[in-house]
PDB file of N, CA and C in Angstrom:
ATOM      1  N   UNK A   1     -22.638 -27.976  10.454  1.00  0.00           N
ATOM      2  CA  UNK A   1     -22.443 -27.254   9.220  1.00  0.00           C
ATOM      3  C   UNK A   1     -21.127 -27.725   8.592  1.00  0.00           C
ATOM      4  N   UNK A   2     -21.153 -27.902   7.401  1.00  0.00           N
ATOM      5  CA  UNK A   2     -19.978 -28.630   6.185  1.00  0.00           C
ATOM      6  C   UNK A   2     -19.095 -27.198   6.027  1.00  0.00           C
ATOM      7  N   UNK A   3     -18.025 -27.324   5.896  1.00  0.00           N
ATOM      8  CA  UNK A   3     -16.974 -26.514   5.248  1.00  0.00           C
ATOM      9  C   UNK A   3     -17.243 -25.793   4.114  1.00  0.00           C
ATOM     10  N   UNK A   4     -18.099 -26.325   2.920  1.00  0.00           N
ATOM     11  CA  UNK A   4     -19.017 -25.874   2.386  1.00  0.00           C
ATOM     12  C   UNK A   4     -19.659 -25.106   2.500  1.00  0.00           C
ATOM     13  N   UNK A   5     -20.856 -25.397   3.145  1.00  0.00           N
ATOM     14  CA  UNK A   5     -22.103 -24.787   3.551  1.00  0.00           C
ATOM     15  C   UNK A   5     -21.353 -23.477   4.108  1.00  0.00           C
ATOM     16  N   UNK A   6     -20.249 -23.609   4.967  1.00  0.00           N
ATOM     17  CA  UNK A   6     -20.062 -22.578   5.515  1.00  0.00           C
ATOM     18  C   UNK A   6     -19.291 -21.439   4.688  1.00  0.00           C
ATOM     19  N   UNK A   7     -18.702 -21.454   3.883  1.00  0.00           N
ATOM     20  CA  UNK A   7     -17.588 -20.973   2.753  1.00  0.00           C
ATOM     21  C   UNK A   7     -19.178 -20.289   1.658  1.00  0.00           C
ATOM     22  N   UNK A   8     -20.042 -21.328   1.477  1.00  0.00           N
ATOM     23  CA  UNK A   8     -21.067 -20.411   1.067  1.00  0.00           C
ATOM     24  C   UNK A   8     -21.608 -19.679   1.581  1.00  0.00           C
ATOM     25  N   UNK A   9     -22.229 -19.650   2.663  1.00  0.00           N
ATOM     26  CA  UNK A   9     -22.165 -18.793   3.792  1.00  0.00           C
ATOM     27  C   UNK A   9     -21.975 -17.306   3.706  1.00  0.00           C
ATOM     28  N   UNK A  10     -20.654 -17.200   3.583  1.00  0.00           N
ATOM     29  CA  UNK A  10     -19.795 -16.124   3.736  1.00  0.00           C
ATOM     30  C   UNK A  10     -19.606 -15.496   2.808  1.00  0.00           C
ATOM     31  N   UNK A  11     -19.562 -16.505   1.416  1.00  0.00           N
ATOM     32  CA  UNK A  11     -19.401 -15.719   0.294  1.00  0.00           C
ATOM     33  C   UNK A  11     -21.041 -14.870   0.103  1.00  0.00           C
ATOM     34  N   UNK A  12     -21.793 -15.251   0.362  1.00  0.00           N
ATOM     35  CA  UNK A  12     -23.255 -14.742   0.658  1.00  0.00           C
ATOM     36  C   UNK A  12     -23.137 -13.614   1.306  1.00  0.00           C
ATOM     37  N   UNK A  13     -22.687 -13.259   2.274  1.00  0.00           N
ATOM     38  CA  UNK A  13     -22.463 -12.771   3.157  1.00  0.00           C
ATOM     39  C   UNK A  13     -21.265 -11.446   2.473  1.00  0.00           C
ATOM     40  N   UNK A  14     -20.502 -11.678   2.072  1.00  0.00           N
ATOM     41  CA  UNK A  14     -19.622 -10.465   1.599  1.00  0.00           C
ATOM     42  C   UNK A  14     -20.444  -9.873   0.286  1.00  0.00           C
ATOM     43  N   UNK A  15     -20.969 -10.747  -0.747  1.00  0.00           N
ATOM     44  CA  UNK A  15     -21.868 -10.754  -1.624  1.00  0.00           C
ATOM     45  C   UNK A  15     -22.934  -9.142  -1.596  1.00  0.00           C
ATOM     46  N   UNK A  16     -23.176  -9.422  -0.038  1.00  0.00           N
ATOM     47  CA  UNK A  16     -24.432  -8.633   0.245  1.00  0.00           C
ATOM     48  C   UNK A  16     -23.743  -7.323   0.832  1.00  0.00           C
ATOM     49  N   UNK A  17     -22.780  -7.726   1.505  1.00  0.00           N
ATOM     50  CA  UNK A  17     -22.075  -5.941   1.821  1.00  0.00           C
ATOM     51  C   UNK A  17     -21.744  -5.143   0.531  1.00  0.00           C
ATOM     52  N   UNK A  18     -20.835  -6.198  -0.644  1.00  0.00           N
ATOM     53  CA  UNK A  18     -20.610  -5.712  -1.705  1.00  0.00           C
ATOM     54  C   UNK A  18     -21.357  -4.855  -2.253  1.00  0.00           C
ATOM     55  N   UNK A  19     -23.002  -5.765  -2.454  1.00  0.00           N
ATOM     56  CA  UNK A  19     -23.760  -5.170  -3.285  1.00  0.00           C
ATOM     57  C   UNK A  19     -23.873  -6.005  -4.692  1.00  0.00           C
ATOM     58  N   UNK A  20     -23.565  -7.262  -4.437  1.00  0.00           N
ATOM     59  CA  UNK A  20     -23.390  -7.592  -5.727  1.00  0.00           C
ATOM     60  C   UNK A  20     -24.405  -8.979  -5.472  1.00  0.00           C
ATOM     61  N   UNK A  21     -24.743  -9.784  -6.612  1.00  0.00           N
ATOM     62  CA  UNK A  21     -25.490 -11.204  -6.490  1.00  0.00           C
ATOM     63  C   UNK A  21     -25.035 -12.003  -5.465  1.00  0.00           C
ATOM     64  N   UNK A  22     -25.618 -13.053  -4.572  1.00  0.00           N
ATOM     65  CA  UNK A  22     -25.465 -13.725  -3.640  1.00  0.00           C
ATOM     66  C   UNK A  22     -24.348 -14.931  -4.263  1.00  0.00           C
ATOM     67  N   UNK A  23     -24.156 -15.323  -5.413  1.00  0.00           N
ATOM     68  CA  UNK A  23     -23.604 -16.203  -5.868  1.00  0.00           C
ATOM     69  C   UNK A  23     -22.087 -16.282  -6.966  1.00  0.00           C
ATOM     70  N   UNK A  24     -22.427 -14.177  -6.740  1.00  0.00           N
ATOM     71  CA  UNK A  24     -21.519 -13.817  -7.912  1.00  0.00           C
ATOM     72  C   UNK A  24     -19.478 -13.471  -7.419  1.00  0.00           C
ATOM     73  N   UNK A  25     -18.761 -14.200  -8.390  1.00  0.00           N
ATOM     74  CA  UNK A  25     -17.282 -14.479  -7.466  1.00  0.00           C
ATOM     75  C   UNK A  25     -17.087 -13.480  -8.285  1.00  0.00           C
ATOM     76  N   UNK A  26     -16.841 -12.028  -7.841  1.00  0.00           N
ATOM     77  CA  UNK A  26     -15.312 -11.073  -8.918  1.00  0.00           C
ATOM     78  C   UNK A  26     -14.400 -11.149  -8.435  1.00  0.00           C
ATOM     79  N   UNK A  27     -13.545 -10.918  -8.863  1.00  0.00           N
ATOM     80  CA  UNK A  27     -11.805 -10.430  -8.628  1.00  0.00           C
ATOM     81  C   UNK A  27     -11.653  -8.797  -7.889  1.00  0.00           C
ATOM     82  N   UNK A  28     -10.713  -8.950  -6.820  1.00  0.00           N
ATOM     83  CA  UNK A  28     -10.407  -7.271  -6.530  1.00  0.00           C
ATOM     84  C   UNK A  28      -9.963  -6.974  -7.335  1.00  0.00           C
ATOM     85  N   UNK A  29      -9.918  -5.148  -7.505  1.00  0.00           N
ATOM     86  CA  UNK A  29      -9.272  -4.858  -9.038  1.00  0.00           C
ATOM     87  C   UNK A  29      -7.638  -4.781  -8.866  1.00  0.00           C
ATOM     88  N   UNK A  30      -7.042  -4.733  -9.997  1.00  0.00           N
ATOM     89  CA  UNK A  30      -5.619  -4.920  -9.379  1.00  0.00           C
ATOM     90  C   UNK A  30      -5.103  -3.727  -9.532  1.00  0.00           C
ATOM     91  N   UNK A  31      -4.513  -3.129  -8.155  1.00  0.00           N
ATOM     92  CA  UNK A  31      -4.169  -2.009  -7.718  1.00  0.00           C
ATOM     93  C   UNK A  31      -2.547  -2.165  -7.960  1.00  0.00           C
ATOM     94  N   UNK A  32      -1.654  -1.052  -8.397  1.00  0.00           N
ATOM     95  CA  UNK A  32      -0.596  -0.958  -8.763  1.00  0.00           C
ATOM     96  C   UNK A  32       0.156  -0.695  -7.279  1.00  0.00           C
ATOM     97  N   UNK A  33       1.426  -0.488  -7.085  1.00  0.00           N
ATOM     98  CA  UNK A  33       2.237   0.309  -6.002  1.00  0.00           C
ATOM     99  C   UNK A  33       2.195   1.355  -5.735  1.00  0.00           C
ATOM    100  N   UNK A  34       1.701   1.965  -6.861  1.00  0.00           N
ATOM    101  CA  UNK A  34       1.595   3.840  -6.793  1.00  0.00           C
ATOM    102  C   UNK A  34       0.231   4.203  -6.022  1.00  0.00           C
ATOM    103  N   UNK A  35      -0.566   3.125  -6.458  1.00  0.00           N
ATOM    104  CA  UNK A  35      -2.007   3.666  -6.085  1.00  0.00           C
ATOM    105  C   UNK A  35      -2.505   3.810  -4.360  1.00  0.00           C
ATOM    106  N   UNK A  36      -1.190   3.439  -3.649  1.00  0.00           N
ATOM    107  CA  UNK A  36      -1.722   3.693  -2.132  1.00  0.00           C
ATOM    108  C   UNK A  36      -0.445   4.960  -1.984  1.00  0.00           C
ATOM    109  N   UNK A  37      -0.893   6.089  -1.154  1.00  0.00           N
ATOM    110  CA  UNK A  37      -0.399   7.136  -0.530  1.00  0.00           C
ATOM    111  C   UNK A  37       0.551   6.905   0.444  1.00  0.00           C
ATOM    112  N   UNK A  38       0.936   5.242   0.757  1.00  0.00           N
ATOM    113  CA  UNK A  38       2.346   5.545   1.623  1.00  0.00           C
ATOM    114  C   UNK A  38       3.556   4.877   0.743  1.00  0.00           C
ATOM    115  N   UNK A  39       3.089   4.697  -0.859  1.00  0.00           N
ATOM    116  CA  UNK A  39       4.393   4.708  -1.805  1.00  0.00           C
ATOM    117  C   UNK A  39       4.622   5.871  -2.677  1.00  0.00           C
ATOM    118  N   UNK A  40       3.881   6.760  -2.238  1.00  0.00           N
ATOM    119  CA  UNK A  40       4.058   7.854  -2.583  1.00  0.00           C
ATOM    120  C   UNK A  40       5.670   8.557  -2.533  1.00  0.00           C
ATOM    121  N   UNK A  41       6.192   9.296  -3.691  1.00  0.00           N
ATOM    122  CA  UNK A  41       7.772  10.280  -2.905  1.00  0.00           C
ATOM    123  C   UNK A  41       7.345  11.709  -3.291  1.00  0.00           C
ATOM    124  N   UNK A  42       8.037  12.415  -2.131  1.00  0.00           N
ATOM    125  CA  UNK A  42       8.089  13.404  -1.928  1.00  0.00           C
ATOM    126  C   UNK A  42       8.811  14.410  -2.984  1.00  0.00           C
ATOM    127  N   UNK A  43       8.969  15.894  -3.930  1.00  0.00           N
ATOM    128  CA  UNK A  43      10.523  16.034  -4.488  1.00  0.00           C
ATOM    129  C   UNK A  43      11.076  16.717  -2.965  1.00  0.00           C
ATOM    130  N   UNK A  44      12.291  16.280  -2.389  1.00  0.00           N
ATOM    131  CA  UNK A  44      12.941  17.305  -1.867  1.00  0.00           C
ATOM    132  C   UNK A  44      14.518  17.419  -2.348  1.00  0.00           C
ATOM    133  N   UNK A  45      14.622  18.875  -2.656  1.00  0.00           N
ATOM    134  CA  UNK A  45      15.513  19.394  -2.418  1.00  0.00           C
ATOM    135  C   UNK A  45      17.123  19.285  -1.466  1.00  0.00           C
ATOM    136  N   UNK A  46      17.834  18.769  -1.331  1.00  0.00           N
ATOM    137  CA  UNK A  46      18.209  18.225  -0.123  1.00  0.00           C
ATOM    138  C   UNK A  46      19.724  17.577  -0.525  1.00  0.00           C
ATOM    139  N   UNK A  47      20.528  17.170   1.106  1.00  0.00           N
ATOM    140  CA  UNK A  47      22.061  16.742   0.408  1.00  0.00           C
ATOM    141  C   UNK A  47      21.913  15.417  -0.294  1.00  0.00           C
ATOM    142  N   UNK A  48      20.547  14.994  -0.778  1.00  0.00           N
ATOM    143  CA  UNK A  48      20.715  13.880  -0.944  1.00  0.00           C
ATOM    144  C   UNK A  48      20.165  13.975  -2.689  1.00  0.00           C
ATOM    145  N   UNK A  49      20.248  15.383  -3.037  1.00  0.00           N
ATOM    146  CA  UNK A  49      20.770  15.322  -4.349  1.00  0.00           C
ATOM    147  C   UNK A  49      22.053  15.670  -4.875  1.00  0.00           C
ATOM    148  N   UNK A  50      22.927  15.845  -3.906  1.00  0.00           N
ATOM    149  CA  UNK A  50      24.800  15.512  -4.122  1.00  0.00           C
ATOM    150  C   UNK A  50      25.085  14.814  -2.929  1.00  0.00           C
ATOM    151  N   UNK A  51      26.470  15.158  -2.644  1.00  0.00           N
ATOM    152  CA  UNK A  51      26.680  14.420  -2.216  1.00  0.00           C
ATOM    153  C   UNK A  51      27.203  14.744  -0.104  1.00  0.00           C
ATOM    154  N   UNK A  52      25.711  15.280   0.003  1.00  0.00           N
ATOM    155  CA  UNK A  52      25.085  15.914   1.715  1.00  0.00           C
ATOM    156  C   UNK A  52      25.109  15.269   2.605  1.00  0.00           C
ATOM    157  N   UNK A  53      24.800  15.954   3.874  1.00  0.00           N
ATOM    158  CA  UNK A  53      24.106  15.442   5.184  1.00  0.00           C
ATOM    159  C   UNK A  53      22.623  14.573   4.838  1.00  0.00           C
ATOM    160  N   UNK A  54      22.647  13.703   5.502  1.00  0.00           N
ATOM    161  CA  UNK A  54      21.383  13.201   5.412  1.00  0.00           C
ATOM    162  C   UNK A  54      20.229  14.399   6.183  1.00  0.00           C
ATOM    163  N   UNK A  55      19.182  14.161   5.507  1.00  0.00           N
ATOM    164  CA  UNK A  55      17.940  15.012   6.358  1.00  0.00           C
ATOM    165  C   UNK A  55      17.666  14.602   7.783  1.00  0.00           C
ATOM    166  N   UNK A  56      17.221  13.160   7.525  1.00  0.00           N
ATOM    167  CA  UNK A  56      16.900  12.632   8.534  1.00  0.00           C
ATOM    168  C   UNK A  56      18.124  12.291   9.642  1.00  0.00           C
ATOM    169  N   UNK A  57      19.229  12.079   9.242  1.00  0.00           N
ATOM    170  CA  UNK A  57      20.193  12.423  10.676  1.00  0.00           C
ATOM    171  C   UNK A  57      21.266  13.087   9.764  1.00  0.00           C
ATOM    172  N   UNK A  58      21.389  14.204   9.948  1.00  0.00           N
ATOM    173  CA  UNK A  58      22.035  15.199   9.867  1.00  0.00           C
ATOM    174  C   UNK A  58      24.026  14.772   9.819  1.00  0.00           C
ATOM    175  N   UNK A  59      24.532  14.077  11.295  1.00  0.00           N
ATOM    176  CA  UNK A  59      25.496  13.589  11.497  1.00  0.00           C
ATOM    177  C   UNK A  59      26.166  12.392  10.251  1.00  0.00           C
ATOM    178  N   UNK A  60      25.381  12.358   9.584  1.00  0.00           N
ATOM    179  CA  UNK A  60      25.882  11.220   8.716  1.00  0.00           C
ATOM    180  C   UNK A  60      25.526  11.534   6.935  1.00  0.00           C
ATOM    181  N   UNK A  61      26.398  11.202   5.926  1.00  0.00           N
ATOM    182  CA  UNK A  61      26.402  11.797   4.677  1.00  0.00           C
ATOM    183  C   UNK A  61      25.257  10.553   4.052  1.00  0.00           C
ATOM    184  N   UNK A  62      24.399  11.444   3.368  1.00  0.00           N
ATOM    185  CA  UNK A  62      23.027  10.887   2.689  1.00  0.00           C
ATOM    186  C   UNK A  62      23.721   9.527   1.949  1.00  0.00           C
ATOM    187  N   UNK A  63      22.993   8.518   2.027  1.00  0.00           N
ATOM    188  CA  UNK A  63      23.459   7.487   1.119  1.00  0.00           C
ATOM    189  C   UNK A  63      22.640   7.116  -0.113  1.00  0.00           C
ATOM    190  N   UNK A  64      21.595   8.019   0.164  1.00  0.00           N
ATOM    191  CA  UNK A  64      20.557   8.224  -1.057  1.00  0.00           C
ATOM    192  C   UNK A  64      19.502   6.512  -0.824  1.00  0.00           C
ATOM    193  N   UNK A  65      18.987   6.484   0.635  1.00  0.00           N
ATOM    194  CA  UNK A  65      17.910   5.547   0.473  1.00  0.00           C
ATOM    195  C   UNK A  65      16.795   5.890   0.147  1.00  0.00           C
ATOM    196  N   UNK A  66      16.229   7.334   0.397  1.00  0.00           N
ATOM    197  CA  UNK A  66      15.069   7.467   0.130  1.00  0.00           C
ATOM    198  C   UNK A  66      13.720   7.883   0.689  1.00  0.00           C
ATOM    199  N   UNK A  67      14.046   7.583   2.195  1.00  0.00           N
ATOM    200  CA  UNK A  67      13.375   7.750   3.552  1.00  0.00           C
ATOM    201  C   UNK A  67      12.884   8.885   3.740  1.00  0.00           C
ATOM    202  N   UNK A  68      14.053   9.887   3.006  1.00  0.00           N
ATOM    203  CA  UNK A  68      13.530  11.338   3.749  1.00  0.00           C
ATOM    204  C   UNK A  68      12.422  11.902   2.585  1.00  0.00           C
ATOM    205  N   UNK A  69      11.952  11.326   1.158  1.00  0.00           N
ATOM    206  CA  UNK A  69      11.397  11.432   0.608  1.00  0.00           C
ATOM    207  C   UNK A  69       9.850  10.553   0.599  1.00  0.00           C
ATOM    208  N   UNK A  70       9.721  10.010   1.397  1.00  0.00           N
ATOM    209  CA  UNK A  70       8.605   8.800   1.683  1.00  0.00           C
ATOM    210  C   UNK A  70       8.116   9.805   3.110  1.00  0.00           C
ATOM    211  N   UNK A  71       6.789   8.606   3.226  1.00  0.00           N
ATOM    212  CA  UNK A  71       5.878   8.838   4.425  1.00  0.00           C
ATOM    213  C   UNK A  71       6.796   7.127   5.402  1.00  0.00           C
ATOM    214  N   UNK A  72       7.555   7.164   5.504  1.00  0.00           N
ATOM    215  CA  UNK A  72       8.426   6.108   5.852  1.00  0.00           C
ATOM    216  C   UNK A  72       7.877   4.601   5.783  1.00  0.00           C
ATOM    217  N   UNK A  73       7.749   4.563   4.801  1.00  0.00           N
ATOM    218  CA  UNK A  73       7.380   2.808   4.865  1.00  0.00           C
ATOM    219  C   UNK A  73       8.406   2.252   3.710  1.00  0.00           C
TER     220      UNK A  73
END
């Protein structure tokens, strides 16, 4: 089997999970940063709207990264 043959193959092959024509190429749609749930922020309240303890370690003054408002990524 050719590199080809096989690349058609597959595109055949995703084609048919899709749901779409055996031959037909779309584009994924283009998804922004916002649109997945771990760039999501949180509002909190917290020393890290002056000038506080961090949430997340307490011992040390917030430097305002952001962390404690995220699902941490």
């Amino acid at each position: 089997m050719t590199e080809d043959e096989l690349r058609t193959l597959v595109r055949r092959a995703i084609a048919q999970v899709r749901g779409a024509s055996p031959m037909a190429r779309s584009q994924p749609p283009h998804l922004s940063h916002t649109s997945h749930a771990s760039h999501l922020t949180f509002m909190v309240a917290s020393g890290a709207d002056q000038d506080g303890p961090c949430i997340i370690e307490p011992s040390v003054m917030c430097n305002h990264c952001g962390y404690c408002k995220s699902l941490g990524h």
